[in-house]
Protein backbone atom coordinates (compact mmCIF):
# COMPACT_ATOMS: atom_id res chain seq x y z
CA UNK A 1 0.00 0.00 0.00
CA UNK A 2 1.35 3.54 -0.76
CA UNK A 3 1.72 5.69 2.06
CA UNK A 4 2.19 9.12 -0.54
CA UNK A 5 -0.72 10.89 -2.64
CA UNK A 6 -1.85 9.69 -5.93
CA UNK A 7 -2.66 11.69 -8.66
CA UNK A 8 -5.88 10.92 -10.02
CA UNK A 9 -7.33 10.15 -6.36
CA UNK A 10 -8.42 12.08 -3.44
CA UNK A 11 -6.02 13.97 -2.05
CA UNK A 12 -6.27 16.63 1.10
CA UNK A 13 -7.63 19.64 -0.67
CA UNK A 14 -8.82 18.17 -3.87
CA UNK A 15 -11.68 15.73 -4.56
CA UNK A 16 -10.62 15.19 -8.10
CA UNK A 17 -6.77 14.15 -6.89
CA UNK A 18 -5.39 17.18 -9.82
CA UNK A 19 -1.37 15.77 -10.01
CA UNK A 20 -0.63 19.62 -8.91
CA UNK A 21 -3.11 18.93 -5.53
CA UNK A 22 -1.56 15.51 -4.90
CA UNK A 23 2.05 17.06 -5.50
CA UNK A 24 1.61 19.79 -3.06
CA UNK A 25 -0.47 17.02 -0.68
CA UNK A 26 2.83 15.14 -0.31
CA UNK A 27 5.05 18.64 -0.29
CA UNK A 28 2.61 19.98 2.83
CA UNK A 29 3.28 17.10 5.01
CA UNK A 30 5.25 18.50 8.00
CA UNK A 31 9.25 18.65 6.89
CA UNK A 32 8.86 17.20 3.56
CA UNK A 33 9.67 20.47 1.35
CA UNK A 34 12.42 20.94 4.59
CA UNK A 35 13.86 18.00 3.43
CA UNK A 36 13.67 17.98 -0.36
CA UNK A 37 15.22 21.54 -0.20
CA UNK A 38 17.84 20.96 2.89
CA UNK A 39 19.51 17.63 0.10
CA UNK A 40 19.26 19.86 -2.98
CA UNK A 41 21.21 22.99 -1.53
CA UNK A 42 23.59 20.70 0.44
CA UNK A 43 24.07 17.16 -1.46
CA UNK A 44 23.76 14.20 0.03
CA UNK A 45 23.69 13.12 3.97
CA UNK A 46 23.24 10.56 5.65
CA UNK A 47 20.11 10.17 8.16
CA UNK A 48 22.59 11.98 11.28
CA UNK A 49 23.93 14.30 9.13
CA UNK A 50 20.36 15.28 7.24
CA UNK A 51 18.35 15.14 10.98
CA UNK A 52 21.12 17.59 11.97
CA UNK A 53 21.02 20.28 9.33
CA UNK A 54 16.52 20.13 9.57
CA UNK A 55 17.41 21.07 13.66
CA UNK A 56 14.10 20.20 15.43
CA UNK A 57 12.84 17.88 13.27
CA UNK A 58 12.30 13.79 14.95
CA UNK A 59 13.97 10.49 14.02
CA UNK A 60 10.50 9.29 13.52
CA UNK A 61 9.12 12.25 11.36
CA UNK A 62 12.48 12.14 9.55
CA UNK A 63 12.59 8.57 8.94
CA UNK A 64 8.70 8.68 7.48
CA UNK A 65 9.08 11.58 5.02
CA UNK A 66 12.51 9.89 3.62
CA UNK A 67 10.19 6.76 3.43
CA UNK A 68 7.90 8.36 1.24
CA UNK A 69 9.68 11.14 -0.63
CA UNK A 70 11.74 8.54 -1.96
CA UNK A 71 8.28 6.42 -2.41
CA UNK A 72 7.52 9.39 -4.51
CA UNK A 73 10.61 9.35 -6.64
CA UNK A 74 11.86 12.53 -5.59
CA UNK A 75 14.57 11.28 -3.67
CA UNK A 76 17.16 7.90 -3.46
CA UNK A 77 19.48 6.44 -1.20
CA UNK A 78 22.89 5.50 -2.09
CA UNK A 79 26.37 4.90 -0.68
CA UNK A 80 26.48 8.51 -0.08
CA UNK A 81 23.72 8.71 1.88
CA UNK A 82 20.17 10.16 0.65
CA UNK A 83 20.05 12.85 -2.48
CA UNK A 84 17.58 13.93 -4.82
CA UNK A 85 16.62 12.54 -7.90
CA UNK A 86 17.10 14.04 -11.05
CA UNK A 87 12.92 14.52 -10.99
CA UNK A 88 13.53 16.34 -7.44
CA UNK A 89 16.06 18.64 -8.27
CA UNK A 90 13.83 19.43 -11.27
CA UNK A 91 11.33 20.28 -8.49
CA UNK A 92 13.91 22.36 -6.52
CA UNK A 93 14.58 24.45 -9.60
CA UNK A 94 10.88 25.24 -9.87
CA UNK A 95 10.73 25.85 -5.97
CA UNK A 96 13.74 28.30 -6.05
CA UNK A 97 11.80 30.86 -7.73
CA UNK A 98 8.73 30.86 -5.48
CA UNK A 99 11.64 30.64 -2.44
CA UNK A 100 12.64 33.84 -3.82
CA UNK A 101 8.96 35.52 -4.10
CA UNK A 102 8.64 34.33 -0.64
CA UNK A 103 11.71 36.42 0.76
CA UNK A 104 10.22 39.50 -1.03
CA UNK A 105 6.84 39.17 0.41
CA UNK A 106 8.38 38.52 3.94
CA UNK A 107 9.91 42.21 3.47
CA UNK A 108 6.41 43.51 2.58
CA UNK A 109 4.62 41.68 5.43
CA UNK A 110 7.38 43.14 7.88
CA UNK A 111 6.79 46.29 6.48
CA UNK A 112 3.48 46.44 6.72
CA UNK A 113 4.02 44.98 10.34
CA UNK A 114 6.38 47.72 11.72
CA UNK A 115 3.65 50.52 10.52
């Protein structure tokens, strides 16, 4: 059984399962973008190494998202430890961009915040 969403079925937010819904279904769950964009900017870890540079994040939370980002294609495991897929750093370059938008709305929102 898959434990990651499927396009085409129900996912949270979306009746009809759109791929977009189910992609940003399995990119909501708690430190899966974390994750995705801590081994694209860095390279591959292992589990210690990866756990480390996330900071708060739980062996067991960890361990779950590798589980199914890798489930997902978007990231492998080799003797180098865990690193994206060529399909997830194609994902990272279309993040980086709205990763950029989000650091220029921040500065608007604490503008508008220190008026």
């Amino acid at each position: 059984m898959t434990s990651i969403p499927i396009p085409g079925k129900p996912v949270r937010g979306s009746k009809s399962g759109d791929p977009i819904m189910a992609l940003f279904d399995l990119l909501g769950r708690r430190w899966a973008m974390g994750i995705l964009w801590t081994l694209c900017k860095t390279g591959p870890s292992t589990f210690r190494e990866l756990q480390s540079q996330c900071g708060t994040i739980s062996p067991t939370v960890l361990n779950t998202r590798l589980k199914e980002l890798r489930e997902a294609q978007l990231l492998h495991h080799d003797g180098d430890g865990y690193q994206a897929t060529k399909i997830g750093q194609e994902l990272y370059g279309l993040l980086r961009p709205i990763g950029e938008f989000s650091s220029m709305w921040a500065d608007i929102i604490s503008d508008v915040e220190s008026k």
